[in-house]
C-alpha atoms as a PDB file:
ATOM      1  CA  UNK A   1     105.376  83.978 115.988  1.00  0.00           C
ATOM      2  CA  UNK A   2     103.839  86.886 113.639  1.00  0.00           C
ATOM      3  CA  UNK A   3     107.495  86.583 111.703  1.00  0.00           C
ATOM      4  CA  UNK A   4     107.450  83.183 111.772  1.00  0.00           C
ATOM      5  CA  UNK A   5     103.727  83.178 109.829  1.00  0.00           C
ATOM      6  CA  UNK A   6     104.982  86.222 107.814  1.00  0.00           C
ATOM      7  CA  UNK A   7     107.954  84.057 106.348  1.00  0.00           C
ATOM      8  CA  UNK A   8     105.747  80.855 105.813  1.00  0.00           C
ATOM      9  CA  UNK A   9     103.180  83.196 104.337  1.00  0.00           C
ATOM     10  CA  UNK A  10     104.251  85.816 101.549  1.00  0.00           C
ATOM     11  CA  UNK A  11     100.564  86.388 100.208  1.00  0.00           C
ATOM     12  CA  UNK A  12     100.120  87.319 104.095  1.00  0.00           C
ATOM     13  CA  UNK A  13     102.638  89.552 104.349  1.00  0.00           C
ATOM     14  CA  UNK A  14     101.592  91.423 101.029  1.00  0.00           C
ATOM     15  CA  UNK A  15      97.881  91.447 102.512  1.00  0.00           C
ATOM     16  CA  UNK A  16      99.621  92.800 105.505  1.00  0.00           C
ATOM     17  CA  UNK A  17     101.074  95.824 103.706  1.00  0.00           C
ATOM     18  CA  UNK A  18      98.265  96.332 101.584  1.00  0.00           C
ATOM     19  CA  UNK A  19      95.889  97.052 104.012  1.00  0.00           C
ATOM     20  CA  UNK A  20      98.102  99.445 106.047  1.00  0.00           C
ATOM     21  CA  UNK A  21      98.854 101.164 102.969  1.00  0.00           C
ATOM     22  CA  UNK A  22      94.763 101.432 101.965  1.00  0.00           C
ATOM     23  CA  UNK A  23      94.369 102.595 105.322  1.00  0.00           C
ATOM     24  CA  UNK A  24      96.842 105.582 105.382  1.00  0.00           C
ATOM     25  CA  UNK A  25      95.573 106.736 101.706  1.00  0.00           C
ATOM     26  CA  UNK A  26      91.842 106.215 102.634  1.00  0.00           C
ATOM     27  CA  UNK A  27      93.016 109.038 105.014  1.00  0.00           C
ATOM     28  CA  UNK A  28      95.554 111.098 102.930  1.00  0.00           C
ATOM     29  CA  UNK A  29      92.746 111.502 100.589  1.00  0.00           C
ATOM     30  CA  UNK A  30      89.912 112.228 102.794  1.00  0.00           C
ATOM     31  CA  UNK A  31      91.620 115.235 104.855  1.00  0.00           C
ATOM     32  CA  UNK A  32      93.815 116.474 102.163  1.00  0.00           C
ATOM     33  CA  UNK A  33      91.438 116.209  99.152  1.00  0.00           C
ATOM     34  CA  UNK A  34      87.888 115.847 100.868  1.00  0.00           C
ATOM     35  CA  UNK A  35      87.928 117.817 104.643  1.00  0.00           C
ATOM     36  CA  UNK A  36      90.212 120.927 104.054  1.00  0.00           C
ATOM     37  CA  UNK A  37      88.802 121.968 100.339  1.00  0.00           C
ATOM     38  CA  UNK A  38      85.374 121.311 101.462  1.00  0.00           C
ATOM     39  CA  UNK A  39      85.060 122.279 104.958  1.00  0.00           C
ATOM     40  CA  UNK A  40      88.192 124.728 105.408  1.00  0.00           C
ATOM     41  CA  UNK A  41      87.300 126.968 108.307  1.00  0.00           C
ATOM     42  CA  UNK A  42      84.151 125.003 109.490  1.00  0.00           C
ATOM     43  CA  UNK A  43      83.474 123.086 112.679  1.00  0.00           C
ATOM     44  CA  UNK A  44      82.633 120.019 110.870  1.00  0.00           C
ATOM     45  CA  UNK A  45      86.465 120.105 109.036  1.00  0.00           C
ATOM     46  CA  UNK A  46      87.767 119.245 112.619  1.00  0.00           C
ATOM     47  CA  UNK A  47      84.514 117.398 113.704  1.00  0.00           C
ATOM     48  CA  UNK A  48      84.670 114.329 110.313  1.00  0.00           C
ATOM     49  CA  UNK A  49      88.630 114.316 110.809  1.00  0.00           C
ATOM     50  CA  UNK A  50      88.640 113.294 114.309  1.00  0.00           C
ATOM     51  CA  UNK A  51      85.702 110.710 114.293  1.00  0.00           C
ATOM     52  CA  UNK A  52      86.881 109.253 110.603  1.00  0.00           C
ATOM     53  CA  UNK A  53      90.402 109.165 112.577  1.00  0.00           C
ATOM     54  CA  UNK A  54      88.906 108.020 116.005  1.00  0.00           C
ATOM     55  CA  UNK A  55      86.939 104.481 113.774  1.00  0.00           C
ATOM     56  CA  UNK A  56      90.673 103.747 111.647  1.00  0.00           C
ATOM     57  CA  UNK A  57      92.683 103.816 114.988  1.00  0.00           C
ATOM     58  CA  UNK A  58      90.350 101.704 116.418  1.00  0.00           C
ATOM     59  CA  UNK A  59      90.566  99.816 112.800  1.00  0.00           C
ATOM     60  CA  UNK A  60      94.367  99.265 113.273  1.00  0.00           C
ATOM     61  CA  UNK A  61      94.486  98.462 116.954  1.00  0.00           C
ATOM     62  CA  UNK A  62      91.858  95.710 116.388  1.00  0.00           C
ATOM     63  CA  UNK A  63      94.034  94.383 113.566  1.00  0.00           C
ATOM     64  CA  UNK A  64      97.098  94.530 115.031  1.00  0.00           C
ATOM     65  CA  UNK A  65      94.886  92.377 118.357  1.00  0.00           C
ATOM     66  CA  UNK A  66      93.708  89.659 115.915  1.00  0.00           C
ATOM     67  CA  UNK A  67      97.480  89.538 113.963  1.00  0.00           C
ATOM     68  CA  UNK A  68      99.181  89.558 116.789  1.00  0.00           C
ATOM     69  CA  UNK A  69      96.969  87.328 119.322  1.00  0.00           C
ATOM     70  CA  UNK A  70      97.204  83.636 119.897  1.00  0.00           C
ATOM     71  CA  UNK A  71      94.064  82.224 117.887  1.00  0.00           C
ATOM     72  CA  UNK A  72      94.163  79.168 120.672  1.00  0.00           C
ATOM     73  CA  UNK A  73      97.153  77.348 119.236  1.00  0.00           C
ATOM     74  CA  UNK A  74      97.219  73.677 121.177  1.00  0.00           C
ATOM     75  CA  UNK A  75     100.040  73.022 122.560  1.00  0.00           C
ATOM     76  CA  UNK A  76     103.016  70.891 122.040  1.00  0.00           C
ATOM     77  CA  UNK A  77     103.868  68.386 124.498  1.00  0.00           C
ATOM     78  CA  UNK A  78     107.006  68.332 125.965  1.00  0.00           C
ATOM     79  CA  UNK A  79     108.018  64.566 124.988  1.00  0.00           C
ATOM     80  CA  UNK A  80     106.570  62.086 122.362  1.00  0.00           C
ATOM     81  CA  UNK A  81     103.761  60.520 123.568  1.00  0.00           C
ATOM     82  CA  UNK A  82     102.453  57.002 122.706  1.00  0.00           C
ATOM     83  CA  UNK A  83      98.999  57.005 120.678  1.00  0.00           C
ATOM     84  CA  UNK A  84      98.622  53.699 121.097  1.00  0.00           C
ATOM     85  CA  UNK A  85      96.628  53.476 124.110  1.00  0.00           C
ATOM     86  CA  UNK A  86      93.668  55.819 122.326  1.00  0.00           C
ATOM     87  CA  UNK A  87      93.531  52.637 120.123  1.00  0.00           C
ATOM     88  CA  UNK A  88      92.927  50.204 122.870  1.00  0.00           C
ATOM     89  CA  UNK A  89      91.525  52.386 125.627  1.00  0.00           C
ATOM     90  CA  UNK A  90      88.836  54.014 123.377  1.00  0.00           C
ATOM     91  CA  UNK A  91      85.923  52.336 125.398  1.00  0.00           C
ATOM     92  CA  UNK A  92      87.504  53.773 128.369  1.00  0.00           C
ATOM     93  CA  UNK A  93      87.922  57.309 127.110  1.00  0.00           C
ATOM     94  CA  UNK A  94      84.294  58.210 126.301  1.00  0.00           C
ATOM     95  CA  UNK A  95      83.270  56.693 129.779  1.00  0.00           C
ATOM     96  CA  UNK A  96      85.483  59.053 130.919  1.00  0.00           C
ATOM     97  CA  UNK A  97      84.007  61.914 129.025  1.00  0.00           C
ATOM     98  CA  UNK A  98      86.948  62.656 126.943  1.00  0.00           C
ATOM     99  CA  UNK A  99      84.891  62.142 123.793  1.00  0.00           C
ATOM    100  CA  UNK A 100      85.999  64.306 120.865  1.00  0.00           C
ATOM    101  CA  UNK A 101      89.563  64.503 121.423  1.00  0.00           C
ATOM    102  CA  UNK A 102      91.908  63.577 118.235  1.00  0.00           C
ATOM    103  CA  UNK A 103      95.186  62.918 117.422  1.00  0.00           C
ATOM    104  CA  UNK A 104      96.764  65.333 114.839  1.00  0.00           C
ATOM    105  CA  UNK A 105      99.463  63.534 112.910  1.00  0.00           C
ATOM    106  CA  UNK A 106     101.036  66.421 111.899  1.00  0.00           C
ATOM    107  CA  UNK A 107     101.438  68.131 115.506  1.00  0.00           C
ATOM    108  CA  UNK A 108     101.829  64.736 116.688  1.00  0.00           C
ATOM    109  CA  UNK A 109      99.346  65.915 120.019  1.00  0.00           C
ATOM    110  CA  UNK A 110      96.126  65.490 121.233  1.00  0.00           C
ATOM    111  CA  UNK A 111      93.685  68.234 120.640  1.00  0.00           C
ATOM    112  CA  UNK A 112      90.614  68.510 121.957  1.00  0.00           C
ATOM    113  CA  UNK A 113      87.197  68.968 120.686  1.00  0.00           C
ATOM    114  CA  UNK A 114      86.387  71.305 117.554  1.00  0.00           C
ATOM    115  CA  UNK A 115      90.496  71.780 116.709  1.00  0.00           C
ATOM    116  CA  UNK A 116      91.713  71.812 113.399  1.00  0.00           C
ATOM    117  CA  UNK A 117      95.106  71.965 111.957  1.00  0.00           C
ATOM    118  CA  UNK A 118      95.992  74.142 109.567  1.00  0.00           C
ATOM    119  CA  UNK A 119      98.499  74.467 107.230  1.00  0.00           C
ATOM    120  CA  UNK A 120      99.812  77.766 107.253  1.00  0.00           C
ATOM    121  CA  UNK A 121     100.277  77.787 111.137  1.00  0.00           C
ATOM    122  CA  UNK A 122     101.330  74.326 110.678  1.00  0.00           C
ATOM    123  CA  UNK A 123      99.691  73.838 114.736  1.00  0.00           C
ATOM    124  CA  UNK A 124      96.443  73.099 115.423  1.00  0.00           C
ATOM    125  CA  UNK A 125      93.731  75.771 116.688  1.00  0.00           C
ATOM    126  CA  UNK A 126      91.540  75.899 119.158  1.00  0.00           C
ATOM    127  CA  UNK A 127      87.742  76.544 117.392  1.00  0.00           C
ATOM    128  CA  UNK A 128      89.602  77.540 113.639  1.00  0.00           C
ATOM    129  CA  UNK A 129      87.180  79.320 111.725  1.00  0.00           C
ATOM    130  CA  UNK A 130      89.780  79.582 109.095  1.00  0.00           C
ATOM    131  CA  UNK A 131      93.338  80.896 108.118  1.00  0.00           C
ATOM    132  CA  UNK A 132      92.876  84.933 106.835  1.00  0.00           C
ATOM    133  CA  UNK A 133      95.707  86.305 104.735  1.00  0.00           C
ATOM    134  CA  UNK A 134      94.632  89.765 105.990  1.00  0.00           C
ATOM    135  CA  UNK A 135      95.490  89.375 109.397  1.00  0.00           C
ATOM    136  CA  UNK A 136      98.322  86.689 108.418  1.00  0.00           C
ATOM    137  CA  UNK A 137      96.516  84.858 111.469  1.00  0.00           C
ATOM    138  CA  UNK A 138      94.180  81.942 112.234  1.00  0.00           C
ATOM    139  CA  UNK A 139      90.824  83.094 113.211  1.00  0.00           C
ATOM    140  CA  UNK A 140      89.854  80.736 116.232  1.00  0.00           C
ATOM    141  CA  UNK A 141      88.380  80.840 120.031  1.00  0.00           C
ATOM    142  CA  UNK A 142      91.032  83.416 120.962  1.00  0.00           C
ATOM    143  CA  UNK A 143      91.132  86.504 118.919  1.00  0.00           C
ATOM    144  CA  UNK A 144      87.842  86.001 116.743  1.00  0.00           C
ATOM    145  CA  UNK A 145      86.949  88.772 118.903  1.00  0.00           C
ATOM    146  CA  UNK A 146      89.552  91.535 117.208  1.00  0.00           C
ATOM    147  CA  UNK A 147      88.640  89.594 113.861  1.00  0.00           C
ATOM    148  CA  UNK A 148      84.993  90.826 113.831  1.00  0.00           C
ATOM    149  CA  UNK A 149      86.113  94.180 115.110  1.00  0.00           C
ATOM    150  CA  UNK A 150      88.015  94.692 112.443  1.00  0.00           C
ATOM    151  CA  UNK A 151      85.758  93.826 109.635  1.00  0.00           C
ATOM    152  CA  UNK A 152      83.101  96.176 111.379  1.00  0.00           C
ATOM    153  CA  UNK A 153      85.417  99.640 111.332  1.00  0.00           C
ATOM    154  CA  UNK A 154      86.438  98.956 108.361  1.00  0.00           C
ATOM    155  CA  UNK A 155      82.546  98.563 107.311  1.00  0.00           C
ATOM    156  CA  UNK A 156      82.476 101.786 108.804  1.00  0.00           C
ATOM    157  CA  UNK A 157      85.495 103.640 107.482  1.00  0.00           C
ATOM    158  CA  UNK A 158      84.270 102.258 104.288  1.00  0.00           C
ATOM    159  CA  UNK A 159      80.624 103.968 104.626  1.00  0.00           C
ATOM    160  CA  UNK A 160      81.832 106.856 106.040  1.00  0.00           C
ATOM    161  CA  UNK A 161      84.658 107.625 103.519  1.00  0.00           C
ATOM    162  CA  UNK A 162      82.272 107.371 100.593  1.00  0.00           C
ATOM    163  CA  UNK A 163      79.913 109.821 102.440  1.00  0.00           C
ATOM    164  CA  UNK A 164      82.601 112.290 102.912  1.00  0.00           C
ATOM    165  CA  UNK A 165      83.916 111.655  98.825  1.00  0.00           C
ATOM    166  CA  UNK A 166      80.219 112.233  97.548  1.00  0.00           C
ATOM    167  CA  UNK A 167      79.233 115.269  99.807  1.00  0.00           C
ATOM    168  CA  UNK A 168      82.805 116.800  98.581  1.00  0.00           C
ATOM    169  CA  UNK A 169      81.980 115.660  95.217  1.00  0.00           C
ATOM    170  CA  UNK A 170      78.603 117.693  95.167  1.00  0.00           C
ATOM    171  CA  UNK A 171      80.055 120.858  97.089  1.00  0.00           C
ATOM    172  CA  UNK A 172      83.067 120.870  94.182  1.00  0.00           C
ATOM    173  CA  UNK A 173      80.220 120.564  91.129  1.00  0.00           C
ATOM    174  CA  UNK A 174      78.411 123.365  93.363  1.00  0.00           C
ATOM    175  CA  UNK A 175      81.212 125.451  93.613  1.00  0.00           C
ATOM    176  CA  UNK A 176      82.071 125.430  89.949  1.00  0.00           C
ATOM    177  CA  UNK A 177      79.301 126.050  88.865  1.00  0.00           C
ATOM    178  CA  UNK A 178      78.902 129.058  91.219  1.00  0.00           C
ATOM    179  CA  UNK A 179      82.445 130.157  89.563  1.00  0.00           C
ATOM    180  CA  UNK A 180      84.255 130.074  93.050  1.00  0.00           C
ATOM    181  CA  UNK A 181      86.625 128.186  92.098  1.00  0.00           C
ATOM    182  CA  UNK A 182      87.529 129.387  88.319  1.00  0.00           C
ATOM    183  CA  UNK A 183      91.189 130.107  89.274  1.00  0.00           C
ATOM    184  CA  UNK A 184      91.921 126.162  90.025  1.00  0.00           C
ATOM    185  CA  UNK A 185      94.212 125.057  87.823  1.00  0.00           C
ATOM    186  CA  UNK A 186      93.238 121.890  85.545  1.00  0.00           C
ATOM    187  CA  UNK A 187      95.447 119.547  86.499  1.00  0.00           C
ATOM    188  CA  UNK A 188      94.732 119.977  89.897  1.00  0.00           C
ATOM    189  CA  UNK A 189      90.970 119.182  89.368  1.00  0.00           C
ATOM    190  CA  UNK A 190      92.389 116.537  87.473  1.00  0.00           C
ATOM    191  CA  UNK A 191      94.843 114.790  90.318  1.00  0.00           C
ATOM    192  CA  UNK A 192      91.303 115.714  92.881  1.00  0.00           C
ATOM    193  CA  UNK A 193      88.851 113.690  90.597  1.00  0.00           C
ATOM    194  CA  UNK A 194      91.557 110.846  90.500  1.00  0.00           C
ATOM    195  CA  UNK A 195      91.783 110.539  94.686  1.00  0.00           C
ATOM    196  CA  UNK A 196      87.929 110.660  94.445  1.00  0.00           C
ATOM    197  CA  UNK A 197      87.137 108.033  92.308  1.00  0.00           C
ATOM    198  CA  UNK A 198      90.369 105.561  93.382  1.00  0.00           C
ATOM    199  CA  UNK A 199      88.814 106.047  96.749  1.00  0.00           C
ATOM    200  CA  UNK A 200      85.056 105.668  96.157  1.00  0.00           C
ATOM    201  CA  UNK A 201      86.733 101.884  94.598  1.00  0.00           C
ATOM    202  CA  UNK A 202      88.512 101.193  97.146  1.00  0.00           C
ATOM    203  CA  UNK A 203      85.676 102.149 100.328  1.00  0.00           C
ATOM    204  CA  UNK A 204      83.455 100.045  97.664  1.00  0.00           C
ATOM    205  CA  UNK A 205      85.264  96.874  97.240  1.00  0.00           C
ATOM    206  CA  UNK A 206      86.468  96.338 100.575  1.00  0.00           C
ATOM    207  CA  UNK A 207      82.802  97.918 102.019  1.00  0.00           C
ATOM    208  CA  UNK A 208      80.668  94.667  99.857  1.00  0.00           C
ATOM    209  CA  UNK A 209      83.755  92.593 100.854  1.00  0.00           C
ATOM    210  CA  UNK A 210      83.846  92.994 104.589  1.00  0.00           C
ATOM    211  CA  UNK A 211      80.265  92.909 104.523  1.00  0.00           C
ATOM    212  CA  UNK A 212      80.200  89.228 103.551  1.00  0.00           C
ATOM    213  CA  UNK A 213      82.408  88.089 105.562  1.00  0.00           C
ATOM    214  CA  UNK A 214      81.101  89.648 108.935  1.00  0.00           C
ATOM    215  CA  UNK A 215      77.768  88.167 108.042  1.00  0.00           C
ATOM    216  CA  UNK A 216      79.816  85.165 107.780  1.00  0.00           C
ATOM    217  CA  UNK A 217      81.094  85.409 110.999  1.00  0.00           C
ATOM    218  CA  UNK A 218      77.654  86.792 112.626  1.00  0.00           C
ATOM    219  CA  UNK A 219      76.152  83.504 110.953  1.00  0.00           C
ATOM    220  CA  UNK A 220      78.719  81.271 112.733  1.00  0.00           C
ATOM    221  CA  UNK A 221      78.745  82.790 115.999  1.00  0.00           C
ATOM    222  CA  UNK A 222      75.051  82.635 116.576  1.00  0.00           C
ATOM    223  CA  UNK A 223      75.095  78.968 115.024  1.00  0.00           C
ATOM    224  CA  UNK A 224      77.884  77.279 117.173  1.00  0.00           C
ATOM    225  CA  UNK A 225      79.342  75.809 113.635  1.00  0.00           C
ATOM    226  CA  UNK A 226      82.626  77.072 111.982  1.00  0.00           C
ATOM    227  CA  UNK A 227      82.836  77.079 108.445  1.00  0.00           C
ATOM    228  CA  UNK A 228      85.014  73.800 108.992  1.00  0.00           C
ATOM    229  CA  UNK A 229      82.443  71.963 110.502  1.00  0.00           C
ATOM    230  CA  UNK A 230      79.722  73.579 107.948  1.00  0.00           C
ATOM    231  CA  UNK A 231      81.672  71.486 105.348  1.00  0.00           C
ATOM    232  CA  UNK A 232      82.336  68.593 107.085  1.00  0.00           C
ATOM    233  CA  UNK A 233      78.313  67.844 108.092  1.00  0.00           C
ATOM    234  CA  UNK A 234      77.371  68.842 105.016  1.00  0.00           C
ATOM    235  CA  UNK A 235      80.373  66.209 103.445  1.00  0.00           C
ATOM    236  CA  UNK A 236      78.599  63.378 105.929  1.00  0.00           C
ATOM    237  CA  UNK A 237      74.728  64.497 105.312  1.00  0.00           C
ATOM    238  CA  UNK A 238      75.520  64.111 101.152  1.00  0.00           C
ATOM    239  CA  UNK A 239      77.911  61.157 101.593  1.00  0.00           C
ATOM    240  CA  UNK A 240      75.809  58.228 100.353  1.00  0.00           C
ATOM    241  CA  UNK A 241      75.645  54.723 102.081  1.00  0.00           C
ATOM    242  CA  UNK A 242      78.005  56.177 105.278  1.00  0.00           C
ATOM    243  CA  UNK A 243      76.551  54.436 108.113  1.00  0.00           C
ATOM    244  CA  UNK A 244      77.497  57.464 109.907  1.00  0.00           C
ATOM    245  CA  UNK A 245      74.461  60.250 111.453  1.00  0.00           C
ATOM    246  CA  UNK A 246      75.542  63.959 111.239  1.00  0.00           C
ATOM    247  CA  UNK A 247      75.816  65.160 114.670  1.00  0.00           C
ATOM    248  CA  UNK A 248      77.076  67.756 116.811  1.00  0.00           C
ATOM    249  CA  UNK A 249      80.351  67.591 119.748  1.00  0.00           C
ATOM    250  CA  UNK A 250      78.852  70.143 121.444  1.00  0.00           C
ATOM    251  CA  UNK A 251      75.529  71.244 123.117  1.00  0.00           C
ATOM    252  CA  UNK A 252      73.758  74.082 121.560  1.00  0.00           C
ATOM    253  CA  UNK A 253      73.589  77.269 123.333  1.00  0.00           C
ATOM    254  CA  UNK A 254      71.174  80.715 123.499  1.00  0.00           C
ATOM    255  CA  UNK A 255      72.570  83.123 120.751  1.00  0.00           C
ATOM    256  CA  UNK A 256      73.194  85.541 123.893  1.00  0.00           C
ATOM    257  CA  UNK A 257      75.491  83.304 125.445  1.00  0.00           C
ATOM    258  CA  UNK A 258      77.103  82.269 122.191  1.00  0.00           C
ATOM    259  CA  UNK A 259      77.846  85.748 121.359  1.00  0.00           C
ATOM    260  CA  UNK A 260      79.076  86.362 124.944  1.00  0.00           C
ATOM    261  CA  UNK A 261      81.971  83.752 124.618  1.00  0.00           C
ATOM    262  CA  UNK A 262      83.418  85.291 121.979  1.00  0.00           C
ATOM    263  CA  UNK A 263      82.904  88.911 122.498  1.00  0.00           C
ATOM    264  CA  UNK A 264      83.099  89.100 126.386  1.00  0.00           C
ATOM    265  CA  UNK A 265      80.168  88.964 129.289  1.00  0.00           C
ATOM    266  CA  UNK A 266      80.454  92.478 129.878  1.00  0.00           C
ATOM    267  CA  UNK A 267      78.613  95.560 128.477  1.00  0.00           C
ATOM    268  CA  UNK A 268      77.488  95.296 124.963  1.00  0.00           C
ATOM    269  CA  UNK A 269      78.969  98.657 124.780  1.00  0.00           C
ATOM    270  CA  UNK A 270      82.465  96.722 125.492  1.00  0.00           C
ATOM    271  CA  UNK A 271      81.782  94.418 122.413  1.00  0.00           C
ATOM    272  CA  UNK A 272      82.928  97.210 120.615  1.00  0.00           C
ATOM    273  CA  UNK A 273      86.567  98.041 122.334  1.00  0.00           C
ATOM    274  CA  UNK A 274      89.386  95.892 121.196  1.00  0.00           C
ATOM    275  CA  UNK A 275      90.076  94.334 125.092  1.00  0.00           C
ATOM    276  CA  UNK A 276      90.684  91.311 126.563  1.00  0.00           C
ATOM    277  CA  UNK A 277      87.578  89.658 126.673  1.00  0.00           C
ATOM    278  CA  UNK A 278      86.834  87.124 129.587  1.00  0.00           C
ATOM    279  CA  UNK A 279      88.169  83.462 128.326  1.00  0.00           C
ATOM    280  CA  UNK A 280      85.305  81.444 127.051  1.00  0.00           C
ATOM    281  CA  UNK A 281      83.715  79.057 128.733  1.00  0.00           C
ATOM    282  CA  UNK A 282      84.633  76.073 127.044  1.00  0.00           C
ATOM    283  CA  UNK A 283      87.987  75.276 128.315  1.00  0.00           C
ATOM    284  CA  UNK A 284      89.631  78.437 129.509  1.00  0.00           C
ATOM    285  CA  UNK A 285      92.710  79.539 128.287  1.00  0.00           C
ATOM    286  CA  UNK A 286      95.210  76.747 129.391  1.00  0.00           C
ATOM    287  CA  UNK A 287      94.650  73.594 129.727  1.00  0.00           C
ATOM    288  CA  UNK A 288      96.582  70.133 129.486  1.00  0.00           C
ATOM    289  CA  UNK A 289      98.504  68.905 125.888  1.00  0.00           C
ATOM    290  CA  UNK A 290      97.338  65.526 127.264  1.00  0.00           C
ATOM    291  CA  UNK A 291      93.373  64.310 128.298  1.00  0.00           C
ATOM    292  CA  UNK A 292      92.784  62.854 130.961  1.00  0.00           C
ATOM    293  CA  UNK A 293      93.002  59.096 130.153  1.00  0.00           C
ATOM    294  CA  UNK A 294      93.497  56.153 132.522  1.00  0.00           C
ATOM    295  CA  UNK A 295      96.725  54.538 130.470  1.00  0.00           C
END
């Protein structure tokens, strides 16, 4: 499946490599330019490697979980089914509580409540929050999880990589000025400065960007509302003369138990750890292609 998106998606596929790639230079540069000149023969040389290593591992395993992952996909059915009787049993549906279900054209299925299609996928997702080149994945009810993991370590590889650079930074000026290090050659200070300051770009632009976007995320969580269904109240609340009353599919729930769903009903300390959380409560994992109508 992560092929298939990769060949339907080539700006995912370069977002792919792209963030590998800043990953492995982030820590090139910060243990061959920033730990070993600064801290050579000090506890706190081996102490920063191994906890700036420690967050990207746990960086890369959480991507790999949210590229990797089903989002909630809805699945096919096995034969073509007839949508005519949601046309003339549509009285009969909501009596049966099977309100919010939808036919997707595209997928040619029923999906339930709070599915979208989208595009890239080309299926329909469970909860979409929305389609993220960077993980060449949908972010829905099934691996949102990994998705907000991975903005926060690399919030914190971001943080903690521009620590390191300025600390080194200072200790160099320090140093120079001390004259213990007057037989560096210049184009080595050079090639250093370079490192430093691509680095301090990179930790800053993806830092403010990450930043966003787990707010973002935070903001929906807590909320109930995907950025989907942000834009389609909003859509019905300005639409003049609709006839139609912005409402919700879905009861609103303590911000506790909201975050809970997505992030697991364990410790908070597991929130953290890129496992399997518990399935949600909405649903479960697998359910039927096809409500439960009276045809």
């Amino acid at each position: 499946m992560a092929l298939l998106r990769c060949r339907r998606d080539p700006c995912g596929f370069i977002c792919l490599i792209l963030t590998y790639f800043s990953v492995f230079y982030a820590d090139y540069v910060v243990i061959q330019y920033v730990l070993i000149p600064a801290y050579s023969g000090s506890i706190w040389c081996t102490l920063h490697g191994s906890v700036f290593n420690v967050i990207l591992l746990l960086l890369l395993v959480c991507h790999s979980k949210a590229v990797f992952s089903d989002p909630g996909m809805v699945p096919l059915p096995e034969t073509a089914i007839d949508f005519s009787d949601l046309r003339s049993q549509s009285s009969r549906v909501n009596d049966r509580g099977c309100e919010g279900w939808t036919v997707c054209s595209r997928c040619e299925t029923y999906r339930p409540p709070r599915a979208h299609h989208c595009r890239v996928c080309q299926r329909c997702i469970r909860r979409m929050d929305h389609h993220c080149p960077w993980i060449n994945n949908c972010v829905g009810e099934l691996n949102q999880k990994y998705f907000v993991q991975f903005l926060f370590y690399t919030g914190m590889a971001s943080l903690y990589s521009m620590a390191l650079v300025v600390s080194a930074w200072v200790w160099r000026i320090r140093s120079e000025r001390d004259g213990e290090n007057g037989g560096e050659d210049v184009p080595s200070k050079h090639l250093i400065v370079a490192h430093y300051i691509i680095l301090l770009v990179e930790s800053i632009l993806f830092g403010v960007f990450v930043l966003v976007i787990f707010y973002d995320q935070l903001v929906s969580i807590i909320t109930d509302e995907t950025p989907i269904e942000q834009m389609r109240n909003r859509l019905m609340k300005d639409r003049p003369n609709s006839g139609q009353s912005v409402h919700t599919t879905h009861t609103r729930k303590p911000k506790l138990a909201l975050l809970r769903e997505v992030f697991g009903r364990g410790s908070v300390l597991c929130w953290l750890l890129p496992f399997q959380s518990s399935p949600p409560a909405t649903g479960g994992i697998s359910y039927s292609p096809v409500p439960d109508y009276d045809v």
